[in-house]
Protein backbone atom coordinates (compact mmCIF):
# COMPACT_ATOMS: atom_id res chain seq x y z
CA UNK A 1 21.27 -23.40 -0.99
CA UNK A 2 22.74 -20.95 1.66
CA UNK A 3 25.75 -18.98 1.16
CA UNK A 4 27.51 -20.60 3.96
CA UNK A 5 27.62 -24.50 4.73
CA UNK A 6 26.24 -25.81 8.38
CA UNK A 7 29.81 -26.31 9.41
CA UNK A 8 30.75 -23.63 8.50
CA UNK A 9 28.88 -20.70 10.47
CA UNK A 10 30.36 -21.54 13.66
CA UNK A 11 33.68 -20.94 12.35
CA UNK A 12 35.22 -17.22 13.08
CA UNK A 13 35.37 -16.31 9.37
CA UNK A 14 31.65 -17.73 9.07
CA UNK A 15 30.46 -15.57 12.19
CA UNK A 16 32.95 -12.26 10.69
CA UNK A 17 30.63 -12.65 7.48
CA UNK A 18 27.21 -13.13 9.52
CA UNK A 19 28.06 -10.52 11.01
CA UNK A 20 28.66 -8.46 8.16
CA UNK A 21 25.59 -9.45 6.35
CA UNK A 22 23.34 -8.75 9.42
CA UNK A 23 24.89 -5.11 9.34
CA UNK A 24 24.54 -4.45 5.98
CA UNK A 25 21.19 -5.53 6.04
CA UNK A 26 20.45 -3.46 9.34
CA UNK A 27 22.14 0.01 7.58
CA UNK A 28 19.71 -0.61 5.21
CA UNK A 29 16.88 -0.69 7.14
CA UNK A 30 17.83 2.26 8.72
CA UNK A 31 18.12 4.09 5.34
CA UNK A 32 14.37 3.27 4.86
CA UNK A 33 13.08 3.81 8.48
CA UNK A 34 15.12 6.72 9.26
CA UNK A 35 13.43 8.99 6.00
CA UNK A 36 9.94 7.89 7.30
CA UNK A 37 10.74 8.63 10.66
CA UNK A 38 11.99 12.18 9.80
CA UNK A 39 8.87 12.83 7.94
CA UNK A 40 6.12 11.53 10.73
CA UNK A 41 8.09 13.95 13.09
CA UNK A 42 7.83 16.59 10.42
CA UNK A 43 4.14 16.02 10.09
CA UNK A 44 3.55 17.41 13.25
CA UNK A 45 5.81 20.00 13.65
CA UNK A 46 5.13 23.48 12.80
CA UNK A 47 6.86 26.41 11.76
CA UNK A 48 8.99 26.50 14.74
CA UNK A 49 10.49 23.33 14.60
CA UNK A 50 9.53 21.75 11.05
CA UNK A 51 13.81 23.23 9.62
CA UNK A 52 14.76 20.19 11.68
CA UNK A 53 14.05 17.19 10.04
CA UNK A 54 14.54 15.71 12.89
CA UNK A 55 13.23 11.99 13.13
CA UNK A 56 12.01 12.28 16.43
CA UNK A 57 10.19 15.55 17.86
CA UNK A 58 12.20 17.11 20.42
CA UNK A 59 8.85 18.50 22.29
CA UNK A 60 7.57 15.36 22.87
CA UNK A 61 10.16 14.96 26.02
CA UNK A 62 11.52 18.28 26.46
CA UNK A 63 9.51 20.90 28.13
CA UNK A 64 11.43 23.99 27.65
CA UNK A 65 11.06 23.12 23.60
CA UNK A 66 7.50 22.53 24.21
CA UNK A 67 7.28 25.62 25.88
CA UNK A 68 9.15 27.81 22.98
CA UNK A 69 7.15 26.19 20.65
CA UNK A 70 3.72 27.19 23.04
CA UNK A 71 5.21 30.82 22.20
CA UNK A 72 5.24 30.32 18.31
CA UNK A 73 1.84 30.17 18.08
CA UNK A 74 1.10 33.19 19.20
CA UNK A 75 3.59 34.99 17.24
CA UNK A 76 4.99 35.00 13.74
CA UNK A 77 8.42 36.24 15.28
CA UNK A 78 10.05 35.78 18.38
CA UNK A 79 8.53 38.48 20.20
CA UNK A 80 11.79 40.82 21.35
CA UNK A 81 9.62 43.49 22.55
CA UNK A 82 8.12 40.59 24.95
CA UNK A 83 11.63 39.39 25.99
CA UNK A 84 14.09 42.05 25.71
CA UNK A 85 16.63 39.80 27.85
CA UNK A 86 16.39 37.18 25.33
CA UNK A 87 19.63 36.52 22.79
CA UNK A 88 20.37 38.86 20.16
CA UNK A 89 20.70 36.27 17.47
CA UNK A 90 16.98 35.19 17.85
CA UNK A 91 14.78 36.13 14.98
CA UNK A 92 12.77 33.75 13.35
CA UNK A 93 11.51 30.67 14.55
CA UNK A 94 13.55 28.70 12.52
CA UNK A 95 16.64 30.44 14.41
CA UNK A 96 15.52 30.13 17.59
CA UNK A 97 14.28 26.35 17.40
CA UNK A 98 18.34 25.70 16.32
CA UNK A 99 19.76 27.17 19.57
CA UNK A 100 18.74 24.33 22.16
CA UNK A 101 21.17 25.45 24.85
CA UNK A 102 19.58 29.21 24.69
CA UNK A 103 16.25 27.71 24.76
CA UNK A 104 16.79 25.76 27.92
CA UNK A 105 18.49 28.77 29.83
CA UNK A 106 15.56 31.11 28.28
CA UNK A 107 12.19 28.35 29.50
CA UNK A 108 14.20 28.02 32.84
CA UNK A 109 13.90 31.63 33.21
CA UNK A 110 10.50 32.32 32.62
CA UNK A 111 8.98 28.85 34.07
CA UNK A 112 11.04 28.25 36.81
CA UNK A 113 9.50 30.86 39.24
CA UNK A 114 6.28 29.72 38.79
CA UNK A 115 7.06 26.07 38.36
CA UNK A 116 8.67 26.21 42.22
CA UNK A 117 6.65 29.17 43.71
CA UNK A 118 2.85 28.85 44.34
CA UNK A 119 2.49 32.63 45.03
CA UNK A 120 4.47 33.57 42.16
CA UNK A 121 2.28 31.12 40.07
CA UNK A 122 -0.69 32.93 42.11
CA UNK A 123 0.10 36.80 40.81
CA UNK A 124 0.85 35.98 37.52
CA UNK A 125 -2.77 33.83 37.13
CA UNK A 126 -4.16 37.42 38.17
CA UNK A 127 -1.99 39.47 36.01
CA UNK A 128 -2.62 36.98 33.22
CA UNK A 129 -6.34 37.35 33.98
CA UNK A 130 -6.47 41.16 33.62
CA UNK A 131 -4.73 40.78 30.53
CA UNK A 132 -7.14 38.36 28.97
CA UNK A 133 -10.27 40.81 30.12
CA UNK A 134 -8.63 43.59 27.89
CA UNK A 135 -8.12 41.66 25.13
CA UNK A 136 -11.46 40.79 25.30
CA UNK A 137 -12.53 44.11 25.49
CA UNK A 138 -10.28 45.43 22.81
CA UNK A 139 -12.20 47.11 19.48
CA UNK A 140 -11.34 44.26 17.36
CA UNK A 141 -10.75 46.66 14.42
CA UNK A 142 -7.34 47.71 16.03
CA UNK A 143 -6.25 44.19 16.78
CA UNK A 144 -3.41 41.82 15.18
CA UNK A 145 -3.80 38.60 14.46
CA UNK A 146 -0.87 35.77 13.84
CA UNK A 147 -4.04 33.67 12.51
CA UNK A 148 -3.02 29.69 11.58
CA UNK A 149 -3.69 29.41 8.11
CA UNK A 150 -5.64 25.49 8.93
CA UNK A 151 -7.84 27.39 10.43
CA UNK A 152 -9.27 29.76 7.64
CA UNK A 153 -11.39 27.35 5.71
CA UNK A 154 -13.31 25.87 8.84
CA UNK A 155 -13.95 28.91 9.97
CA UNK A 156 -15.62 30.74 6.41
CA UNK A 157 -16.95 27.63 5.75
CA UNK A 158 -19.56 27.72 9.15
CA UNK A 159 -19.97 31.30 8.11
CA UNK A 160 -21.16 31.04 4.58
CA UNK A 161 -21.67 28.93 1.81
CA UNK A 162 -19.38 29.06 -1.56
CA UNK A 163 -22.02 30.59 -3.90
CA UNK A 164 -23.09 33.05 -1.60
CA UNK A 165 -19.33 34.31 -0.78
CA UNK A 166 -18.56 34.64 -4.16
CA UNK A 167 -21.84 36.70 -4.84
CA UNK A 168 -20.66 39.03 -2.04
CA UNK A 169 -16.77 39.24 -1.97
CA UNK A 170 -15.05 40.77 -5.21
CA UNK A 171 -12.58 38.33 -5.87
CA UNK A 172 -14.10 34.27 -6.87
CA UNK A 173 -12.91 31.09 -5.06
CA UNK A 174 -12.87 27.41 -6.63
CA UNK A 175 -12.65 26.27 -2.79
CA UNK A 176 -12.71 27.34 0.98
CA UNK A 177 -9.22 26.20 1.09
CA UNK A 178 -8.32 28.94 -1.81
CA UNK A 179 -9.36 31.96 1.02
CA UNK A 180 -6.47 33.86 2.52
CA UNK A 181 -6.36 36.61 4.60
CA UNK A 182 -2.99 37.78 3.63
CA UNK A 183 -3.67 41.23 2.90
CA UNK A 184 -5.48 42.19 5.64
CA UNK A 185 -3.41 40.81 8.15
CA UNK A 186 -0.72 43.36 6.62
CA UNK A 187 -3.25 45.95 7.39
CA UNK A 188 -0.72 49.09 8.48
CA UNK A 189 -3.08 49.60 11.89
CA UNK A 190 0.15 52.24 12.86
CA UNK A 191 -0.70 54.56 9.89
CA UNK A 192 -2.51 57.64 10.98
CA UNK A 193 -4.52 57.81 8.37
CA UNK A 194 -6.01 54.27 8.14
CA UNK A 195 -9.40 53.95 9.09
CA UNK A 196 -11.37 50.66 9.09
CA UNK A 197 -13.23 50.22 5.95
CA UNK A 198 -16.96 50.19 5.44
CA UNK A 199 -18.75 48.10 3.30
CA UNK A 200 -16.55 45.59 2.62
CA UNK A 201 -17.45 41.89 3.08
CA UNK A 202 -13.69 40.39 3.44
CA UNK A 203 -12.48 43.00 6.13
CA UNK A 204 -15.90 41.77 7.56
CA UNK A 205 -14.91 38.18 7.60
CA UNK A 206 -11.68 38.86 9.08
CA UNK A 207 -12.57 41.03 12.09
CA UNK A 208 -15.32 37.94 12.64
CA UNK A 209 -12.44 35.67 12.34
CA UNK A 210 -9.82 37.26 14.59
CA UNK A 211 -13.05 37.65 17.25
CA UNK A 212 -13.11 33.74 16.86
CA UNK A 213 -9.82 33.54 18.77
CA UNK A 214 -11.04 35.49 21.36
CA UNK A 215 -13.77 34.08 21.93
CA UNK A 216 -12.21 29.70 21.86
CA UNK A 217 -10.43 31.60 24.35
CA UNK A 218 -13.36 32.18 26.36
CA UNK A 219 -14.24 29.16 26.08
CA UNK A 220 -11.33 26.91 26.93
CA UNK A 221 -10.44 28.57 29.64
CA UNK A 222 -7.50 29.95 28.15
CA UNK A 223 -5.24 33.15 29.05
CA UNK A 224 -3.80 34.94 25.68
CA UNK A 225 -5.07 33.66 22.08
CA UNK A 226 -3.66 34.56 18.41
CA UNK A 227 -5.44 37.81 18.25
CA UNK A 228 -3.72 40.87 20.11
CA UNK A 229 -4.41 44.15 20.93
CA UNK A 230 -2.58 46.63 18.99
CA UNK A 231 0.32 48.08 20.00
CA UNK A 232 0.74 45.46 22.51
CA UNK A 233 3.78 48.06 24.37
CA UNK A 234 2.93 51.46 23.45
CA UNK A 235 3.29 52.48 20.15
CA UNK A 236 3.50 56.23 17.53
CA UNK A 237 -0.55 55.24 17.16
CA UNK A 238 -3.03 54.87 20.14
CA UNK A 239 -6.11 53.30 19.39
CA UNK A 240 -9.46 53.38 20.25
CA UNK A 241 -11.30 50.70 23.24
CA UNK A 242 -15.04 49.29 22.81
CA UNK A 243 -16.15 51.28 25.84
CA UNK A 244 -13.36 54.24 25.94
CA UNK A 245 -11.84 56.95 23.90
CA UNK A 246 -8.65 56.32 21.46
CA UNK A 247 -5.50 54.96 24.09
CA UNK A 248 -2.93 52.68 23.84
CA UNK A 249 -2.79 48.96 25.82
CA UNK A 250 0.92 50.48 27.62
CA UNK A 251 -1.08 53.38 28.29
CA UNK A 252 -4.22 51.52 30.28
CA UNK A 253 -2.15 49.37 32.45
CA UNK A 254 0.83 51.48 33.76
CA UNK A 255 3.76 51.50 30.56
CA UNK A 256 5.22 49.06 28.23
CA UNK A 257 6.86 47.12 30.83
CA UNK A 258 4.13 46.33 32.76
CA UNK A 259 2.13 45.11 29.19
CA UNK A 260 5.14 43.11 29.14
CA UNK A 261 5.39 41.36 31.85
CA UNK A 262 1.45 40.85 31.87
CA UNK A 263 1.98 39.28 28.35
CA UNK A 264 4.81 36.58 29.97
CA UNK A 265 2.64 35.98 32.51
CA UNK A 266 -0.11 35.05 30.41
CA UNK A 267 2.32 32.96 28.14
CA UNK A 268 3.84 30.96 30.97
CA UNK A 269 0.50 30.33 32.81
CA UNK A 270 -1.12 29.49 29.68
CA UNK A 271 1.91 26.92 29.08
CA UNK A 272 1.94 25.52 33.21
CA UNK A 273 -2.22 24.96 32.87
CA UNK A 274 -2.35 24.03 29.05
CA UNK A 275 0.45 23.19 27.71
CA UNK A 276 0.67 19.84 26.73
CA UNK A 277 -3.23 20.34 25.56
CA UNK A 278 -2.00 22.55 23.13
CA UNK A 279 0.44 21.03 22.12
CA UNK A 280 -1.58 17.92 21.07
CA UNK A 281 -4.02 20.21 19.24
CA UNK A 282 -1.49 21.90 17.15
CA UNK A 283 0.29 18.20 16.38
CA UNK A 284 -2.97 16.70 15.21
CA UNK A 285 -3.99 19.74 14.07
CA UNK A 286 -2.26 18.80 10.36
CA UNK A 287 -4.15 15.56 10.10
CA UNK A 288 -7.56 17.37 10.63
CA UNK A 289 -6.63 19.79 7.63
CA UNK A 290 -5.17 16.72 5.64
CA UNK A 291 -8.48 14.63 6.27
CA UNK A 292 -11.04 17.44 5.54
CA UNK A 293 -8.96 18.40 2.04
CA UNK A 294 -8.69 14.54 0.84
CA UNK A 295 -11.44 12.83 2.29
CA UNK A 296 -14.24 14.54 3.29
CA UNK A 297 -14.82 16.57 0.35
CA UNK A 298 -15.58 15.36 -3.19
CA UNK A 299 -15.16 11.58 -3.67
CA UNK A 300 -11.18 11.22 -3.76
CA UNK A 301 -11.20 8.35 -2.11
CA UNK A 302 -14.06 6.46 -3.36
CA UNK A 303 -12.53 7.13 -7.13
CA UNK A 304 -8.91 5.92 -6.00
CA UNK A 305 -10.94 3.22 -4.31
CA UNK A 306 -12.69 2.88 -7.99
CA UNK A 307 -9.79 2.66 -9.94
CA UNK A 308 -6.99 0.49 -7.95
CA UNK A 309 -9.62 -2.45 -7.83
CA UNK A 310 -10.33 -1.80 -11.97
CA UNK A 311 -6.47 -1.90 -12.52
CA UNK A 312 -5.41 -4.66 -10.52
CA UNK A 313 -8.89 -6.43 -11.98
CA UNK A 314 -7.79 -5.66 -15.84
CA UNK A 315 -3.99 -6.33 -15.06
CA UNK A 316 -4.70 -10.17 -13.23
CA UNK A 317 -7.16 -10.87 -16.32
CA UNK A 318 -5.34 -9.69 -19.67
CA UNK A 319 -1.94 -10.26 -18.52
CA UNK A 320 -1.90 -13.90 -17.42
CA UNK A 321 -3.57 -14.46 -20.30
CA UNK A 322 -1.47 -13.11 -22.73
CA UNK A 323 1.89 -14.65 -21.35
CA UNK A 324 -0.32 -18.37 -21.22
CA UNK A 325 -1.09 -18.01 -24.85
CA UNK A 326 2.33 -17.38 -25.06
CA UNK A 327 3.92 -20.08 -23.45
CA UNK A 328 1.33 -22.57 -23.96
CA UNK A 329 1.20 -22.36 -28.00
CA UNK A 330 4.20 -22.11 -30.13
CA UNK A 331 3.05 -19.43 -32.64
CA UNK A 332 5.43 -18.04 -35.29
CA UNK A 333 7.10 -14.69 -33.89
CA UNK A 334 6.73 -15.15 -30.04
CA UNK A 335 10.30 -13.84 -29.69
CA UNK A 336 9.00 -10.81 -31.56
CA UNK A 337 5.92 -10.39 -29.72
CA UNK A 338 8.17 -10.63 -26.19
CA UNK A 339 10.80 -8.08 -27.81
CA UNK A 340 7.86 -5.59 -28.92
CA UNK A 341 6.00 -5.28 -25.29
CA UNK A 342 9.54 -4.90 -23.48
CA UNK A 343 10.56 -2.36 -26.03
CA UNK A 344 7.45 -0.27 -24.99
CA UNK A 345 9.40 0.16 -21.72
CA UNK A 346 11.99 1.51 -23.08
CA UNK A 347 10.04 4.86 -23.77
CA UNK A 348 9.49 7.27 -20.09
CA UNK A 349 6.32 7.96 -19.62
CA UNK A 350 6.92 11.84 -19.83
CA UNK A 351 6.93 10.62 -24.10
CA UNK A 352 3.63 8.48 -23.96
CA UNK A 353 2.16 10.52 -22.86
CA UNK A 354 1.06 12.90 -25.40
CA UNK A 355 0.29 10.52 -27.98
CA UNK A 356 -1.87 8.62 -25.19
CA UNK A 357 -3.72 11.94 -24.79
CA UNK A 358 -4.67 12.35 -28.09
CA UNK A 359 -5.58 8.61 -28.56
CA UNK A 360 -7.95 8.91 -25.36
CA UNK A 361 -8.97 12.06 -26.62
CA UNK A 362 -9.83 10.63 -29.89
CA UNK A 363 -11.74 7.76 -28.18
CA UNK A 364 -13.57 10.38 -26.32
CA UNK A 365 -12.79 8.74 -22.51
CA UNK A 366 -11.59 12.12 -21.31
CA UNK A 367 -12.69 12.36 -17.43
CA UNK A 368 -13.70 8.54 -17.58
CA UNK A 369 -12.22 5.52 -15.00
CA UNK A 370 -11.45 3.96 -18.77
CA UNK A 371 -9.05 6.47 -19.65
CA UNK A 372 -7.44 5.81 -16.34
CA UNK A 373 -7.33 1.97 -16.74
CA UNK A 374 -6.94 1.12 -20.10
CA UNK A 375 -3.54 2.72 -20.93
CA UNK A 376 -2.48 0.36 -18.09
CA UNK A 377 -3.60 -2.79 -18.90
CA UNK A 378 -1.02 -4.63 -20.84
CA UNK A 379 2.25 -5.09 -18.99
CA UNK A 380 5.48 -5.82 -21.10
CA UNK A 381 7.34 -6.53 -17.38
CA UNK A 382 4.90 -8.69 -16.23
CA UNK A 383 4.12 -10.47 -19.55
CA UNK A 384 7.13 -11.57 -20.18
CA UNK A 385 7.71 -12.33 -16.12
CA UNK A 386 4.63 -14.48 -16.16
CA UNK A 387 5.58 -16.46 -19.57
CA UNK A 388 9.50 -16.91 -18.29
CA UNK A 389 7.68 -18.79 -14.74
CA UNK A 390 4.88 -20.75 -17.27
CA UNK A 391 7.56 -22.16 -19.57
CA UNK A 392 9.17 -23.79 -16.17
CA UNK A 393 6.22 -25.35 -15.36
CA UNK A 394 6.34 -29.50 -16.11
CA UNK A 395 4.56 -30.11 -19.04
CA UNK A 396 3.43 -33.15 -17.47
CA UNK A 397 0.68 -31.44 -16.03
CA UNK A 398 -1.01 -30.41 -18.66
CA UNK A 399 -0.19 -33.90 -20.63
CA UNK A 400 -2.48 -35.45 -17.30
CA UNK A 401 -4.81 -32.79 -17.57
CA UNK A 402 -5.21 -33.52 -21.75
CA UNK A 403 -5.52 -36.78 -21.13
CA UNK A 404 -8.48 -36.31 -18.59
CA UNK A 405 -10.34 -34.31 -21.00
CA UNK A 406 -9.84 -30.70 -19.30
CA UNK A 407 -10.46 -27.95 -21.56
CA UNK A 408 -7.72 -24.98 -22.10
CA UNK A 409 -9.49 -22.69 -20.03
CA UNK A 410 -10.11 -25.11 -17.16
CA UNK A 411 -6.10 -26.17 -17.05
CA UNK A 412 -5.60 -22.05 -16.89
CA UNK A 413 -8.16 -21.85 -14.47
CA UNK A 414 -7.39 -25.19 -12.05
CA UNK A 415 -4.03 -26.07 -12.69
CA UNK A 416 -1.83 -22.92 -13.92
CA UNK A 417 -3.15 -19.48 -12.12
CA UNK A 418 -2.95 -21.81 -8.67
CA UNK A 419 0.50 -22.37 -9.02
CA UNK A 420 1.71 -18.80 -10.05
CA UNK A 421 -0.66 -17.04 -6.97
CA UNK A 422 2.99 -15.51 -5.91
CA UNK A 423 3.83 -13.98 -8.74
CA UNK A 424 0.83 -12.47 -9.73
CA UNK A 425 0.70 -11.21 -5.96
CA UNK A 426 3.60 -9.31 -6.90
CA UNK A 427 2.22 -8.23 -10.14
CA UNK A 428 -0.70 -6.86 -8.09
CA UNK A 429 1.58 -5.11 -5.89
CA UNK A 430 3.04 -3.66 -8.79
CA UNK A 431 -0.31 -2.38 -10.67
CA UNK A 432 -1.80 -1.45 -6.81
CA UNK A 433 1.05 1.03 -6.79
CA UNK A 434 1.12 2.32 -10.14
CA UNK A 435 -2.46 3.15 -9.70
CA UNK A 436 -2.45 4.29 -6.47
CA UNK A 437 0.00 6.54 -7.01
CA UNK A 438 -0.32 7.65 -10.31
CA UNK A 439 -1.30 11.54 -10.60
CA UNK A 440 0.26 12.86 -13.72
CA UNK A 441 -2.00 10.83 -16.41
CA UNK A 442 -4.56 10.84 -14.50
CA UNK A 443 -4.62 14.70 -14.16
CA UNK A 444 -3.90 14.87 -17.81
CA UNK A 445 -6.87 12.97 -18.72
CA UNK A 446 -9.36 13.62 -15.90
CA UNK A 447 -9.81 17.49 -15.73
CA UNK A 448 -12.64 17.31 -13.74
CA UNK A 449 -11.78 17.59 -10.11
CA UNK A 450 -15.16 14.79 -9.62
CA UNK A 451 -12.69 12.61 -10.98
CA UNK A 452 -9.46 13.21 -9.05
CA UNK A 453 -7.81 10.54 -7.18
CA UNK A 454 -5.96 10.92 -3.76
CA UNK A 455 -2.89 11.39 -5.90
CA UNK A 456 -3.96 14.23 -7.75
CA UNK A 457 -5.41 16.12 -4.80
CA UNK A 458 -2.34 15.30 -3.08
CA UNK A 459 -0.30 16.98 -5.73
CA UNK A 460 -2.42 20.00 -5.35
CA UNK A 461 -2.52 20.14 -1.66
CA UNK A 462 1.37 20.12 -1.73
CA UNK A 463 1.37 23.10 -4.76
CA UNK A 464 -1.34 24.85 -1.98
CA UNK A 465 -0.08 24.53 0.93
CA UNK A 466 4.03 24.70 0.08
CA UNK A 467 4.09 27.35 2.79
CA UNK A 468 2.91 24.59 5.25
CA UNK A 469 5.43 22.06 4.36
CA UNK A 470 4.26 20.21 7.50
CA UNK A 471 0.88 19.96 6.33
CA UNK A 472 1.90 17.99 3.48
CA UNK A 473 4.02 15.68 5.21
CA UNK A 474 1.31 15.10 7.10
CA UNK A 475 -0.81 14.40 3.68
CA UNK A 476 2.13 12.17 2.33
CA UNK A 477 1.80 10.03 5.85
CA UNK A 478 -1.60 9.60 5.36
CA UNK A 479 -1.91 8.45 1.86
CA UNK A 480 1.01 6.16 2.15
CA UNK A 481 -0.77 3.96 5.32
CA UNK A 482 -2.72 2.41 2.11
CA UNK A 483 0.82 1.53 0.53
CA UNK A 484 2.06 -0.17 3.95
CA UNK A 485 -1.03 -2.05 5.13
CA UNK A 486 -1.25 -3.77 1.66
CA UNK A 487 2.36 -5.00 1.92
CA UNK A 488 2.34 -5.90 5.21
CA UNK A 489 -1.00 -8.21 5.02
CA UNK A 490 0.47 -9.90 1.88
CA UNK A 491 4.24 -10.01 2.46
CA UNK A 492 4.56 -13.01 3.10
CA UNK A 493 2.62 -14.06 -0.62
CA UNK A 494 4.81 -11.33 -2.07
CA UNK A 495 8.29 -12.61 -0.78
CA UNK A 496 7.39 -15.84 -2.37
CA UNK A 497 6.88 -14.28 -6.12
CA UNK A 498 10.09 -12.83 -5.31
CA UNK A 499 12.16 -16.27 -4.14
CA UNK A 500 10.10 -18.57 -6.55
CA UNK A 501 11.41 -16.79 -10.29
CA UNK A 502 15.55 -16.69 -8.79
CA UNK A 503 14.68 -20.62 -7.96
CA UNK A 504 13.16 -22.03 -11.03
């Protein structure tokens, strides 16, 4: 029965409360959509313009932000001694991302001439050029590097094998995705008495690495990469050339301001020829990190795969069951029984879940798919769910049924489970989620990371990479398209299990 009669919705007070409802229902919505939104935009942002949380990327239609955000890659700090004219306030990226009229006044600036001019666009193509040819020509010892973290474990991991890194390097890694060159990015390169080590297998790995930038340049087509000669505009240290003896870059081409302006050449021609290339890169760039930590190594997804069709299995076979055999046969201390499994929610699972530990323990199903699925079977919620929609069922049927000589498992079978197919949707709903998204038992019990689920290496990506918040949200985007395709092929089953109970 509807809340409001036929002859009554075309009345003003009947189209005042329609209205209503539909808002209420649409601020809802947007509570739900808007949080999603925020985080697809976040998963492919980057430092620049991930402090946002902004539902909608402002890069995708703006192409000063684009070009700022062209200029974060190549440095971990707004460059000042790049763009002295720029605003005093600007110092991180964060800060610099938040002023949007300074950022269109600043791209104007620095595009706009070559944007409108062809010979302006012309010189700084050559000057852009040169500067690319001495970058390439720079001793990579005495270069910096604002390397992109993503990028570490590809890069080792077409270099070497695990074993054989370990053998060789002095500190151990569980992973390629454990390797960071922190530490030698820090290297003080100013210091006079710093000299390039010998003999060591990590500074090795990084010069290789930061000669990897240069030479993608190469072979893009690019202008300027992550790895920079050092000092880019003169500097208390000169250093030494591949082919020459120890000078500065300010002191090869003419003085700091001419390194300069070679530099913003370089940056805006790199952004006017590649720009929205680059930009695509670096957005996907977090789902090709995401997919290579959750799905292409070990067998993540072929265990979660494993153990969401064991639970829903086990849940649509015991508990159906159990609420039949309670609501079919009138056995002394039902109401007991019913109290008992609903007072088992009553406990968080935080308490269970010791005494569950020692139990599987006990059992010895440590690192097993049964120590995952068995703690999980039995339902109290959907027990007594199940028995509450049985009992409302006309005994009739079963009275025809007895009469025709059916047997108790063939009335379960033929005449019961067909008409409850929307509840125990929504039961399988329920035990796809809990499984799917389970990672604290099933870290507890499976130690072995052959036996992780998408959840648990989920959990650890975020604990890894909580520098990279946008990484993650890019993880947390991927893992929950499982969630949404499920309940969008089978909402239509599900919204029936949820109407059918409230009508009966």
């Amino acid at each position: 029965m509807g809340v409001l009669l036929a002859s009554e919705r075309h009345t003003a007070k009947g189209r005042i409360f329609l209205v209503l409802v539909y808002a209420v229902l649409a601020l809802g919505g947007l509570t739900m959509v808007l949080p999603f939104l925020s985080m697809l935009a976040s998963s492919i942002s980057g430092p620049y313009d991930y402090n946002r949380h902004s539902p909608v990327v402002r890069a995708l239609w703006d192409r000063n932000d684009r070009f700022m955000r062209s200029l974060a890659t190549y440095f971990p700090r707004f460059p000042r001694e790049i763009y002295p004219d720029a605003p005093e306030s600007w110092g991180s990226w964060a800060t610099v991302a938040r002023d949007a009229d300074g950022i269109s006044a600043f791209a104007a600036q620095h595009l706009e001439p070559a944007w409108t001019n062809l010979a302006v666009r012309a010189d700084w193509k050559r000057r852009a050029e040169s500067f690319r040819d001495r970058t390439l020509a720079w001793n990579i010892d005495y270069t910096t590097c604002a390397y992109d973290a993503r990028d570490v474990a590809p890069f080792v991991k077409s270099q070497t094998t695990l074993d054989d890194l370990n053998r060789t390097w002095p500190v151990r890694y569980r992973s390629f995705f454990d390797i960071s060159f922190t530490a030698e990015s820090k290297i003080p390169l100013g210091h006079a008495s710093w000299k390039p080590p010998k003999d060591d297998p990590k500074y090795a790995m990084w010069c290789a690495f930061k000669d990897s930038y240069r030479q993608r340049m190469v072979a893009d087509g690019d202008y300027i990469c992550r790895t920079l000669p050092f000092p880019l505009t003169g500097g208390s240290r000169p250093v030494a050339t591949e082919t020459g003896g120890p000078r500065s870059v300010a002191a090869e081409t003419g003085g700091p301001r001419s390194v300069a302006a070679d530099i913003r050449a370089a940056l805006a021609t790199q952004f006017i020829e590649h720009g929205d290339r680059d930009f695509w890169r670096s957005a996907f760039a977090n789902y090709r990190l995401v997919a290579d930590y959750l799905f292409v190594r070990g067998r993540a997804f072929l265990n979660t795969l494993i153990l969401v069709l064991l639970t829903v299995l086990a849940h649509l076979t015991v508990n159906p069951l159990a609420a039949y055999a309670l609501s079919r046969f009138k056995m002394r201390g039902t109401e007991q029984i019913l109290l008992f499994l609903l007072a088992t929610m009553a406990f968080p699972a935080a308490v269970t879940a010791i005494p569950g530990f020692l139990l599987v323990r006990d059992l010895g199903l440590l690192n097993t798919f049964a120590a995952l699925v068995l703690p999980t079977v039995a339902s109290g919620m959907s027990i007594f769910i199940l028995k509450g929609f049985f009992d409302a069922l006309p005994r009739e049927l079963y009275e025809a049924a007895a009469i025709d000589g059916a047997s108790e498992w063939l009335v379960f079978r033929k005449i019961t489970l067909p008409m409850t197919t929307p509840i125990l949707a929504v039961n399988a709903l329920n035990s796809f989620l809990a499984a799917y998204n389970s990672w604290e038992w099933a870290f507890l019990v499976c130690q072995k990371e052959s036996h992780w689920t998408l959840a648990v290496w989920m959990y650890q990506m975020s604990q890894q990479f909580a520098g990279q918040p946008w990484c993650v949200m890019a993880g947390f985007v991927l893992v929950s398209i499982p969630t949404a395709v499920v309940f969008l092929a089978c909402q239509k089953v599900i919204l029936r299990g949820i109407v059918l109970p409230s009508m009966k």
